[in-house]
C-alpha atoms as a PDB file:
ATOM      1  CA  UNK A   1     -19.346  66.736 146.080  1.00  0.00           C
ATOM      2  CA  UNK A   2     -23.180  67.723 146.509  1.00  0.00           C
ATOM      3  CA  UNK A   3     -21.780  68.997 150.303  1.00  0.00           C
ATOM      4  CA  UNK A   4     -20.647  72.124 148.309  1.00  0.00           C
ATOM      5  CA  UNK A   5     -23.687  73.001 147.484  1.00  0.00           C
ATOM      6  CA  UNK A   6     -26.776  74.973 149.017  1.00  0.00           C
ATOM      7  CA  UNK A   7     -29.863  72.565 147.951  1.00  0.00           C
ATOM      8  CA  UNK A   8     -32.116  75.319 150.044  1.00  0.00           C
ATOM      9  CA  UNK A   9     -32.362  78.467 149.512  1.00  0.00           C
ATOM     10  CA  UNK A  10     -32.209  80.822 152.658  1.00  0.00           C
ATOM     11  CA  UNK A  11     -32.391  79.363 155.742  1.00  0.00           C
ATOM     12  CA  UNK A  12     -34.875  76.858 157.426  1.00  0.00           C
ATOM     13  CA  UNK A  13     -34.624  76.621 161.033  1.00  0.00           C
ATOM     14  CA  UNK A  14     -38.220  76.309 162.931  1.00  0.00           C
ATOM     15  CA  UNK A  15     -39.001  79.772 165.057  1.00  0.00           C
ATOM     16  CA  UNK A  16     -39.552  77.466 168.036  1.00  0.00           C
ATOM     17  CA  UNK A  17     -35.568  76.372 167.556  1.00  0.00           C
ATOM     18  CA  UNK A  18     -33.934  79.891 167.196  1.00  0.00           C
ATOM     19  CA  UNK A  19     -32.361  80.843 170.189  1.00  0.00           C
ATOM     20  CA  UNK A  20     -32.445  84.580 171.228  1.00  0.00           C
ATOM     21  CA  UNK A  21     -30.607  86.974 173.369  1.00  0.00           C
ATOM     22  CA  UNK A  22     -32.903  87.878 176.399  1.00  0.00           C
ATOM     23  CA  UNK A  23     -34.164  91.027 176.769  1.00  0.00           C
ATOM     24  CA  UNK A  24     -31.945  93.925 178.307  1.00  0.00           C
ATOM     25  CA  UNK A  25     -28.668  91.608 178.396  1.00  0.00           C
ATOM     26  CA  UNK A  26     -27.073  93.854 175.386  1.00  0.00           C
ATOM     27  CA  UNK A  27     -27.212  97.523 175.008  1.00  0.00           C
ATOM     28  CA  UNK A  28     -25.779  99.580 172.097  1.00  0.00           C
ATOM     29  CA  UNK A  29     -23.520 102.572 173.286  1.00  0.00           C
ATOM     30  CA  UNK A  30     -25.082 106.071 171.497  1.00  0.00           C
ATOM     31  CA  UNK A  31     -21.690 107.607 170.415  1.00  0.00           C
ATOM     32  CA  UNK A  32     -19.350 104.887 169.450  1.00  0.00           C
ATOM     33  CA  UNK A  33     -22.518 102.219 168.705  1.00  0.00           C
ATOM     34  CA  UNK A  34     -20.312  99.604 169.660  1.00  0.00           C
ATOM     35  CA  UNK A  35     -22.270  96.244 171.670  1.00  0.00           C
ATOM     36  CA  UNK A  36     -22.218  96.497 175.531  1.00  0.00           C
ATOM     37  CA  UNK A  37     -22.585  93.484 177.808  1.00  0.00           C
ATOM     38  CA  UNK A  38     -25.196  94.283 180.958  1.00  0.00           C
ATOM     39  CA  UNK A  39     -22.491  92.934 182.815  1.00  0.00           C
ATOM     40  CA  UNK A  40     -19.833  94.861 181.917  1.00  0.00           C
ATOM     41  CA  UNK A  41     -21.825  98.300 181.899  1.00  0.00           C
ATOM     42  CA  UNK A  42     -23.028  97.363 185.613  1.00  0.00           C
ATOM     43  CA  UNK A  43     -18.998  96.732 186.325  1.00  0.00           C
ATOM     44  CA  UNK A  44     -18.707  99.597 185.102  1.00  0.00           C
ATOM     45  CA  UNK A  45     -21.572 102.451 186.244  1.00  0.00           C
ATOM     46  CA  UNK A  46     -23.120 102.595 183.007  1.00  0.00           C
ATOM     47  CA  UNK A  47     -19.551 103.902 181.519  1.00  0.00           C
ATOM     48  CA  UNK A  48     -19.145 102.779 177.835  1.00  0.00           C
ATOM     49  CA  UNK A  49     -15.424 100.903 178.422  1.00  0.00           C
ATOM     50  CA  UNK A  50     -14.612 102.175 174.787  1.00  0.00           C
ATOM     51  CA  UNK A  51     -15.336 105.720 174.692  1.00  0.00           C
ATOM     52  CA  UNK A  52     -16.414 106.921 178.091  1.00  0.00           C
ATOM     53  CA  UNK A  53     -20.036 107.505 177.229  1.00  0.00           C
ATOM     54  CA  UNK A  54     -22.182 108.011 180.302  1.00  0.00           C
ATOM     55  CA  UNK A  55     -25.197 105.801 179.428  1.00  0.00           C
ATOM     56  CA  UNK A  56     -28.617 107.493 180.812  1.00  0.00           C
ATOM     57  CA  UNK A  57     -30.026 105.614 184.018  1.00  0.00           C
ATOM     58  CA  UNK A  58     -32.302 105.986 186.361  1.00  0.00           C
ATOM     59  CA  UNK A  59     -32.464 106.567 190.145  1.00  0.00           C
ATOM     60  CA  UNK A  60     -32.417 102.647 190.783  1.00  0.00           C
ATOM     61  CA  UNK A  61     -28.894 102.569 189.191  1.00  0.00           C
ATOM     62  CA  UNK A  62     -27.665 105.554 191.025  1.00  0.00           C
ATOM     63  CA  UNK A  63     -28.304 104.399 194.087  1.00  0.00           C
ATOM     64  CA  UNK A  64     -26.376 100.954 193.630  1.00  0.00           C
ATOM     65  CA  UNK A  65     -23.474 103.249 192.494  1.00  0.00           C
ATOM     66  CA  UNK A  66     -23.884 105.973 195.631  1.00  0.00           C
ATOM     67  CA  UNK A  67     -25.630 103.986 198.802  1.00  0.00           C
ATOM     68  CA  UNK A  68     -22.869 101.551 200.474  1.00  0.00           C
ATOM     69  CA  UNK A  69     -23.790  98.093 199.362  1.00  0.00           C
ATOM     70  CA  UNK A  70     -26.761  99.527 197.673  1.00  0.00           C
ATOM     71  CA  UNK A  71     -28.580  99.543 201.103  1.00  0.00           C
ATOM     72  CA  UNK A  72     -30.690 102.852 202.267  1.00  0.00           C
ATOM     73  CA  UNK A  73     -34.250 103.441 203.157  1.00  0.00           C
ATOM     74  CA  UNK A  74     -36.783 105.095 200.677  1.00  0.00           C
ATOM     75  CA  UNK A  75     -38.457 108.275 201.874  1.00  0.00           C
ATOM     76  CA  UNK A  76     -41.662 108.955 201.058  1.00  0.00           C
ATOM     77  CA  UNK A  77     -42.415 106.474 198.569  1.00  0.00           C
ATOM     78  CA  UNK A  78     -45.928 106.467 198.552  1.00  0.00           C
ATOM     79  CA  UNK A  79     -46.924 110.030 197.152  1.00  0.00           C
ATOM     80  CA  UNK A  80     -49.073 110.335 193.710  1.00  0.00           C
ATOM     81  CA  UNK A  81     -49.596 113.305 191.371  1.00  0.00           C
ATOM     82  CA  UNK A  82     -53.971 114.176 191.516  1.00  0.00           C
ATOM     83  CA  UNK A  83     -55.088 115.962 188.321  1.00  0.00           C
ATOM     84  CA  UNK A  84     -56.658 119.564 189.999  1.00  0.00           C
ATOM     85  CA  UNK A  85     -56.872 120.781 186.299  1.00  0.00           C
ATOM     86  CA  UNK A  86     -58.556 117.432 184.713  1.00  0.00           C
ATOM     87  CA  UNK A  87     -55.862 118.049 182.156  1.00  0.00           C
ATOM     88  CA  UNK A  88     -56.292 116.130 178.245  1.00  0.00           C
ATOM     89  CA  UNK A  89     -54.420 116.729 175.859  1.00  0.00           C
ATOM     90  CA  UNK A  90     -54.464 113.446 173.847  1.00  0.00           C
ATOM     91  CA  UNK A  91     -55.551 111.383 177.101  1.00  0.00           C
ATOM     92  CA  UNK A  92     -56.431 112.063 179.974  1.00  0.00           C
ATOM     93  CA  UNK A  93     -54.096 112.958 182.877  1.00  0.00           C
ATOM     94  CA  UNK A  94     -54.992 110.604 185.529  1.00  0.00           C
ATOM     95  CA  UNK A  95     -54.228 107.690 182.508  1.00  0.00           C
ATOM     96  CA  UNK A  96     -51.253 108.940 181.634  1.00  0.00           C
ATOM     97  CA  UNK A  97     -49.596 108.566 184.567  1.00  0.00           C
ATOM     98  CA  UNK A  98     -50.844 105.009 185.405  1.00  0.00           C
ATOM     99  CA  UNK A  99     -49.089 104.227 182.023  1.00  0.00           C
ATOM    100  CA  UNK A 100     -46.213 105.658 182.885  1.00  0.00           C
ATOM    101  CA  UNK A 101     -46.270 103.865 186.520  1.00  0.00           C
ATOM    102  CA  UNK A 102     -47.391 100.610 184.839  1.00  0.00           C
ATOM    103  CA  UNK A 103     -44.236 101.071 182.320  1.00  0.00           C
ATOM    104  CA  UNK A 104     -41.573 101.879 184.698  1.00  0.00           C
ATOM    105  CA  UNK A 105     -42.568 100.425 188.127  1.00  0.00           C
ATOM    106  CA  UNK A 106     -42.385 104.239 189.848  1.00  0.00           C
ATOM    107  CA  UNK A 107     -44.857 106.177 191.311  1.00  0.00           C
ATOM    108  CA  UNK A 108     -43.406 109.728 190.118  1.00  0.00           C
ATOM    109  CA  UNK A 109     -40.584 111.550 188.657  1.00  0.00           C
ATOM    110  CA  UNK A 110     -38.166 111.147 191.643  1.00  0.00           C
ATOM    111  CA  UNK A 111     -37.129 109.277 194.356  1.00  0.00           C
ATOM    112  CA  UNK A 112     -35.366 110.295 197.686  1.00  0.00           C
ATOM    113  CA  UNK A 113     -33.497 107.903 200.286  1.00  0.00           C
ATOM    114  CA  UNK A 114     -31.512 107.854 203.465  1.00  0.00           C
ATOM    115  CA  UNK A 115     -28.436 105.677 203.339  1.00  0.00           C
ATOM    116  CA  UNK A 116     -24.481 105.716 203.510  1.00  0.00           C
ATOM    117  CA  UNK A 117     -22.229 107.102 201.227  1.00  0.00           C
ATOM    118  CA  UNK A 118     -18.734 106.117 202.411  1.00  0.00           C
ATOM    119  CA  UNK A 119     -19.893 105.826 206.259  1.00  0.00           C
ATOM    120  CA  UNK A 120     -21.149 108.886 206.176  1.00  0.00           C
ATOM    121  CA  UNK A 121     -25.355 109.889 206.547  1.00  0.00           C
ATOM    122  CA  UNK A 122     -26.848 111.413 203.435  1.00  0.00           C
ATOM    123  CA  UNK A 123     -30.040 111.894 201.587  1.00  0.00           C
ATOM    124  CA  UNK A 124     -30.374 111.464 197.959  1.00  0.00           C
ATOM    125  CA  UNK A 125     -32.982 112.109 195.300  1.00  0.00           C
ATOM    126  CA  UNK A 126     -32.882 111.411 191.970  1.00  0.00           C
ATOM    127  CA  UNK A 127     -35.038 112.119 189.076  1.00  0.00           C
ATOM    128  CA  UNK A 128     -35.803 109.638 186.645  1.00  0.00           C
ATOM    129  CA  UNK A 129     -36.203 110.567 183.166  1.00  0.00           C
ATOM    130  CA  UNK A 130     -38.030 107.381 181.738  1.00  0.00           C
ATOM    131  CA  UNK A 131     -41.444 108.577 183.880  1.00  0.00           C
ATOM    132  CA  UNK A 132     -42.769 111.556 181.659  1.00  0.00           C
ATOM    133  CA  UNK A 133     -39.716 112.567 180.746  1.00  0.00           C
ATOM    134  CA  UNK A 134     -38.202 113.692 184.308  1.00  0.00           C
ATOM    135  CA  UNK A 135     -41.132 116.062 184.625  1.00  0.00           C
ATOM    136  CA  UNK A 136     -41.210 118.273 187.365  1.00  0.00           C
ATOM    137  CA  UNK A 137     -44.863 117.783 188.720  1.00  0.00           C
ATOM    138  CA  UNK A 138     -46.187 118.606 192.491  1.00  0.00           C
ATOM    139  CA  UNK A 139     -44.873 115.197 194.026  1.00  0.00           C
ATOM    140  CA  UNK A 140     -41.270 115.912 192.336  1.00  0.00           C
ATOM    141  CA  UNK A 141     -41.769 119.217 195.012  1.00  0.00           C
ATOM    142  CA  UNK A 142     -43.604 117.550 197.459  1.00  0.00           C
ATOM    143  CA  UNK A 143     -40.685 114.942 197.897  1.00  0.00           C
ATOM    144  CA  UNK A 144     -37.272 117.359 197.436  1.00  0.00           C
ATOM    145  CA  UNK A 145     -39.111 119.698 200.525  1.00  0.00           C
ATOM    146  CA  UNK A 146     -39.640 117.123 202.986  1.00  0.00           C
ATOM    147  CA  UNK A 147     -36.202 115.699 201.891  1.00  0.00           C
ATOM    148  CA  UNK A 148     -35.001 118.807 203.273  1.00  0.00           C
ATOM    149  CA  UNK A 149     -36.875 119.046 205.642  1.00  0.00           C
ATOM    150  CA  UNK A 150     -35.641 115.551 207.066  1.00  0.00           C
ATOM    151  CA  UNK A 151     -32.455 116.253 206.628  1.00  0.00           C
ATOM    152  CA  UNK A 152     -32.813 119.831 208.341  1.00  0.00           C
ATOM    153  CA  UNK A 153     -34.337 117.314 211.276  1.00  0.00           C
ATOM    154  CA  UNK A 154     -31.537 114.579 211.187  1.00  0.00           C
ATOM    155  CA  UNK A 155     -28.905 116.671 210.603  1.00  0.00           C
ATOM    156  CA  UNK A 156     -27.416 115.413 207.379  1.00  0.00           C
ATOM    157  CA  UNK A 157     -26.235 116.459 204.162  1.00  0.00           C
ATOM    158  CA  UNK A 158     -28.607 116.668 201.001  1.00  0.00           C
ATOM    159  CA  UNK A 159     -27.717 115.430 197.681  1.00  0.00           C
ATOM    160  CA  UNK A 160     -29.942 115.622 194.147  1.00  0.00           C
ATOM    161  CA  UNK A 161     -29.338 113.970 191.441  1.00  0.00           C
ATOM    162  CA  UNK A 162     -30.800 116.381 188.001  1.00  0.00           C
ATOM    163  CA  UNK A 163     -32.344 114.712 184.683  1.00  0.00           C
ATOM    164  CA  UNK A 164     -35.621 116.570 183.747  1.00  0.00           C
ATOM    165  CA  UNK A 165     -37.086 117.700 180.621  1.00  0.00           C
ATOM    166  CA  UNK A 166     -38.278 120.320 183.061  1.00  0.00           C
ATOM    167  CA  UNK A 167     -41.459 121.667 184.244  1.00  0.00           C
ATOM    168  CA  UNK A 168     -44.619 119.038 183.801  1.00  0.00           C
ATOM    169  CA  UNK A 169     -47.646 120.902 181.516  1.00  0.00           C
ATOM    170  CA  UNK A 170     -50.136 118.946 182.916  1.00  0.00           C
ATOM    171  CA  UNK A 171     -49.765 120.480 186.166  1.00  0.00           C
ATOM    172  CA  UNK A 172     -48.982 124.380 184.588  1.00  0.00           C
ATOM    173  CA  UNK A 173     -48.733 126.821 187.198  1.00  0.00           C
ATOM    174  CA  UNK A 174     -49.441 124.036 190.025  1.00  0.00           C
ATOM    175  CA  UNK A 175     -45.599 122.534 188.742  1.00  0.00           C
ATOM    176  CA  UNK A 176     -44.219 126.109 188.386  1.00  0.00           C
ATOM    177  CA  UNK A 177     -45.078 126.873 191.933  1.00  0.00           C
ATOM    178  CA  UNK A 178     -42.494 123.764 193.134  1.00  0.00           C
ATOM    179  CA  UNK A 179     -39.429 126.073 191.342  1.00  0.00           C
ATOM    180  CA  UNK A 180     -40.342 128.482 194.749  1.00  0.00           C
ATOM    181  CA  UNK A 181     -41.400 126.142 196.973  1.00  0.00           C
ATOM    182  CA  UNK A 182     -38.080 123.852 196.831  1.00  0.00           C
ATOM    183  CA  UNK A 183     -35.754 127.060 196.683  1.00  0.00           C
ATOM    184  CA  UNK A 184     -37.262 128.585 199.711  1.00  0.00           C
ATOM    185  CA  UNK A 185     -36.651 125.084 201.593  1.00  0.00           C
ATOM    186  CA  UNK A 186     -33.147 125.043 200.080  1.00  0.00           C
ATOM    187  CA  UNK A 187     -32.303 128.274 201.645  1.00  0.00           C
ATOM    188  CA  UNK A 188     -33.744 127.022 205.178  1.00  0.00           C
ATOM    189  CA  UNK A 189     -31.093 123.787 204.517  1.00  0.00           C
ATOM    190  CA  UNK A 190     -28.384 126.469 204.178  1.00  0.00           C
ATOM    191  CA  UNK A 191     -29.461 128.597 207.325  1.00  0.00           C
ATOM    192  CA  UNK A 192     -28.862 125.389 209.130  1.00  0.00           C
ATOM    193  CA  UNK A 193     -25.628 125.218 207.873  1.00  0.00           C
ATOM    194  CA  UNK A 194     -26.215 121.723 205.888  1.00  0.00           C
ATOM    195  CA  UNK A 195     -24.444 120.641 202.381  1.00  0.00           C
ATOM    196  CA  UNK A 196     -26.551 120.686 199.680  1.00  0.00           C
ATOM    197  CA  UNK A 197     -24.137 118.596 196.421  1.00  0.00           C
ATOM    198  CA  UNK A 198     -26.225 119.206 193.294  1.00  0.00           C
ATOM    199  CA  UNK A 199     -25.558 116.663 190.515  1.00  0.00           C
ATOM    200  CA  UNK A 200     -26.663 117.692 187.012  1.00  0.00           C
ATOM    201  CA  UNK A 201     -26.644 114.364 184.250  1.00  0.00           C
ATOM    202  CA  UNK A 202     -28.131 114.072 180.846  1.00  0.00           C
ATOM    203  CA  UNK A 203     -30.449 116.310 180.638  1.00  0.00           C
ATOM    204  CA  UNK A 204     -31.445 119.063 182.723  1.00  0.00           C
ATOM    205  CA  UNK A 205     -33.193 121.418 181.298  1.00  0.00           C
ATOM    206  CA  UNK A 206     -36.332 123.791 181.890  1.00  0.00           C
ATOM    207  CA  UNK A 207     -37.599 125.192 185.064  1.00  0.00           C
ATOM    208  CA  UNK A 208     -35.645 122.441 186.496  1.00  0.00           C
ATOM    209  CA  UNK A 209     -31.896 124.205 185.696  1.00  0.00           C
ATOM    210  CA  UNK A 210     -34.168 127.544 186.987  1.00  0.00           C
ATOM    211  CA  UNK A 211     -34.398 126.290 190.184  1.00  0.00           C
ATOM    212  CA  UNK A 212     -33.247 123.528 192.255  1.00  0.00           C
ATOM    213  CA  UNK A 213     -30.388 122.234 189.752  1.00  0.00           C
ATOM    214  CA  UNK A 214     -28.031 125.486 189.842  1.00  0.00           C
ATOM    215  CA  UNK A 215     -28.453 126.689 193.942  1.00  0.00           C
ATOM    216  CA  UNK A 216     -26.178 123.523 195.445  1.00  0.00           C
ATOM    217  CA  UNK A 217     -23.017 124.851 197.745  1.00  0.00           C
ATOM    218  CA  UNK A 218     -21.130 122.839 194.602  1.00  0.00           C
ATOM    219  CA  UNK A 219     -22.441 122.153 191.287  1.00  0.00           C
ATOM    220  CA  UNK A 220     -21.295 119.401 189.436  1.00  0.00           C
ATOM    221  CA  UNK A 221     -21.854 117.212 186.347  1.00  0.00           C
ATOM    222  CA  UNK A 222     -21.596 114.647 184.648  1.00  0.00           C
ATOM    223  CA  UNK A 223     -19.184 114.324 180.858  1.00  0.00           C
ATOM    224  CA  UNK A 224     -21.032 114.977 178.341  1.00  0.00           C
ATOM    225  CA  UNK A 225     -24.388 116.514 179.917  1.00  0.00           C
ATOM    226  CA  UNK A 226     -26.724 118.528 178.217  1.00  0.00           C
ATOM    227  CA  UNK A 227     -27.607 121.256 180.338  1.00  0.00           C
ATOM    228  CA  UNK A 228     -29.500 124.347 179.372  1.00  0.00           C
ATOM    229  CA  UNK A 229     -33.176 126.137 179.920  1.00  0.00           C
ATOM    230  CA  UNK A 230     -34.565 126.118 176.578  1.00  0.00           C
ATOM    231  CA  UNK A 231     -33.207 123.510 173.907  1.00  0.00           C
ATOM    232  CA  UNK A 232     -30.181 124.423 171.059  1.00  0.00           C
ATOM    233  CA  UNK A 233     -33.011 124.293 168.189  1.00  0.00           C
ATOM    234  CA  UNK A 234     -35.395 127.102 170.305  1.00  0.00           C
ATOM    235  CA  UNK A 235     -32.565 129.478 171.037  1.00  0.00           C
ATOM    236  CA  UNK A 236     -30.838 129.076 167.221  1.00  0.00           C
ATOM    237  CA  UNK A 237     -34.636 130.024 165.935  1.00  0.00           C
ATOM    238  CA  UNK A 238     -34.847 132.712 168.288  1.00  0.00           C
ATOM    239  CA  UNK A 239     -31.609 134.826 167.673  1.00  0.00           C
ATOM    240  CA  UNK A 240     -31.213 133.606 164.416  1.00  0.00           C
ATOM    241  CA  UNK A 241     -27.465 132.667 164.605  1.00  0.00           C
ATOM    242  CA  UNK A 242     -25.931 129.340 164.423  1.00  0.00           C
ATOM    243  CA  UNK A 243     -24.605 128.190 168.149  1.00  0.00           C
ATOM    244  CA  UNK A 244     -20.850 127.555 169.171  1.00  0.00           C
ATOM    245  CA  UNK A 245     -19.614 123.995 168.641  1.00  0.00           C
ATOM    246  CA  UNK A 246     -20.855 121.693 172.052  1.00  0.00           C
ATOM    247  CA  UNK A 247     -23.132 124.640 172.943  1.00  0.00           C
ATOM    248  CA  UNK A 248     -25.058 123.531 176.137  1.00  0.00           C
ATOM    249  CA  UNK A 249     -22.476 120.742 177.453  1.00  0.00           C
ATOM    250  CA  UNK A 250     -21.256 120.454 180.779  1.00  0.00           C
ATOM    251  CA  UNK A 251     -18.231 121.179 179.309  1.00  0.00           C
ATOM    252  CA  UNK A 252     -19.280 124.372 177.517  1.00  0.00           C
ATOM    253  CA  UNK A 253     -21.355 125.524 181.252  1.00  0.00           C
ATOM    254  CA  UNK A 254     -18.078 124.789 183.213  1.00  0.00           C
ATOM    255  CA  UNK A 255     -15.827 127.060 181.033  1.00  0.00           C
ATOM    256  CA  UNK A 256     -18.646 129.858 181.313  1.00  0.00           C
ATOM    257  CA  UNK A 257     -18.864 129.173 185.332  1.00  0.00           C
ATOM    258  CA  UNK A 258     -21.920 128.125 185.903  1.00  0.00           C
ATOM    259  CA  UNK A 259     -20.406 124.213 187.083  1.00  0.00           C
ATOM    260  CA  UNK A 260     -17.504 123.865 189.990  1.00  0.00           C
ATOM    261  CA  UNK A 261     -16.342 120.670 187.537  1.00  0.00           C
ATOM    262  CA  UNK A 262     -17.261 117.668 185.937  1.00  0.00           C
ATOM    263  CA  UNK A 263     -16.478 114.548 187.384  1.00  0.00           C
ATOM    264  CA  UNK A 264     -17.162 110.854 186.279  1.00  0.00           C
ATOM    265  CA  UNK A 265     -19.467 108.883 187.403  1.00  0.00           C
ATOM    266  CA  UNK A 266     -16.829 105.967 188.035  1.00  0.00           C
ATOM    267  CA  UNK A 267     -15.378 108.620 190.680  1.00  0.00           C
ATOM    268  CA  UNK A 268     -18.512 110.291 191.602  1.00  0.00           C
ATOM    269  CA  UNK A 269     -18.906 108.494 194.976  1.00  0.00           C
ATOM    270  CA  UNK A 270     -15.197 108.998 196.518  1.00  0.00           C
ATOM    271  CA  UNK A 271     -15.387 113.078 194.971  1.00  0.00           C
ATOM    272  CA  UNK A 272     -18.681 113.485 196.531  1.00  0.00           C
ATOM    273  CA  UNK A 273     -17.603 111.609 200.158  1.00  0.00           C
ATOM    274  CA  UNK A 274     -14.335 113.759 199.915  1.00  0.00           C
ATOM    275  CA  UNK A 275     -16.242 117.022 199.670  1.00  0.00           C
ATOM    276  CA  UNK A 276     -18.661 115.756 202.349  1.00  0.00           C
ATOM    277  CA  UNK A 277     -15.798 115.396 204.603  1.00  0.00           C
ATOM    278  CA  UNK A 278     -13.988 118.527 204.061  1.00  0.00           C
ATOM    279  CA  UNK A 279     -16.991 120.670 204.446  1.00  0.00           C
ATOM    280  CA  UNK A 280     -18.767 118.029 207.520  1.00  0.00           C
END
């Protein structure tokens, strides 16, 4: 009856024989931590099918949900951050950035394109928050103006998709300058009489929320969203109070009116169309 028994102890597969899940195919959802299938969460625009937990993606993912049949035409894709302050903190500037464009395959904080969203024209940019955090740099400017200013051109509505840590240091007053710059050019996309659908996901924060993120003709979000300018922990310190229960949700912003609603992201495309059609 020796089969009973363990004769080893532990276990003694070779590493060459152990078979391992690739890279990326499982993900771990952040509120209920149950397993998610790539699959499924693709199936299912990055929606955790358990809880409703809208994972964090980037501007690649958004635009396979948004752009009919994921096709559209990238605008301005070639513009890069310079370094007019040889900024260092613990490396310098110029090598930060190739990291984080060697990491995530993007050239800057945010991407713009022209596609179809239900048959109808549109221009969206979205931020990415795996490249410095979302950081709102000059090129993160640079690329919402001369959005507008192709839409103002084509005559089509303008859509921008929020997640930003907000303002980028390394840039200081050269990044605070973009909070005028894009609100001026957002109120020359309203004199022409053009939508402008701002989309606000997890996070938005900073000079970001200051500017561009709160002046769209509707203001949505997603469930869930942290939205604020300064973070829970900086504004508890500050007035020395402890902060209402979901301070800084979407869902706390709607009820003080600073959101028109919340919608999710598994509806986001047909809500957005619709309004584009009522207003068009």
């Amino acid at each position: 009856m020796s089969w009973f028994k363990r004769e080893k102890a532990g276990i003694s597969t070779a590493t060459a024989n152990k078979k391992e899940a690739p890279d990326g195919m499982w993900n771990k959802c952040p509120t209920c931590k149950k397993p998610l299938l790539h699959l499924e969460q693709v199936e299912n625009d990055y929606v955790c099918q358990y809880c409703g937990h809208h994972l964090r993606i980037g501007s690649k993912e958004y635009f396979s949900i948004l752009f009919d049949n994921n096709e559209f035409t990238e605008l301005f894709p070639n513009l890069n951050s310079g370094d007019p302050l040889e900024f260092f903190d613990s490396k310098p500037y110029p090598e930060r950035l190739k990291e984080s464009q060697a990491k995530t395959g993007l050239k800057d904080a945010l991407r713009s394109g022209h596609g179809k969203m239900n048959g109808q024209d549109i221009v969206i940019a979205c931020m990415d928050f795996s490249f410095i955090g979302g950081s709102m740099g000059s090129v993160v400017g640079e690329k919402i103006a001369r959005s507008i200013d192709y839409c103002i051109e084509h005559k089509i509505p303008f859509m921008l998709i929020s997640k930003s840590g907000g303002a980028r240091m390394m840039e200081a007053a050269f990044s605070l300058m973009q909070m005028a710059k894009t609100s001026a050019k957002l109120a020359l996309l309203a004199k022409a009489g053009l939508p402008y659908v701002c989309l606000l996901t997890d996070p938005t924060t900073g000079g970001v929320t200051a500017s561009y993120a709160m002046l769209g003709d509707v203001n949505i979000a997603e469930p869930g969203a942290l939205i604020g300018f300064a973070g829970p922990r900086v504004i508890k310190e500050t007035i020395k109070k402890d902060l209402p229960k979901g301070f800084q949700t979407s869902e706390f912003v709607l009820e003080h009116g600073f959101l028109d609603f919340i919608v999710d992201r598994r509806q986001l495309k047909d809500k957005v169309a619709t309004y584009l059609k009522l207003v068009g």
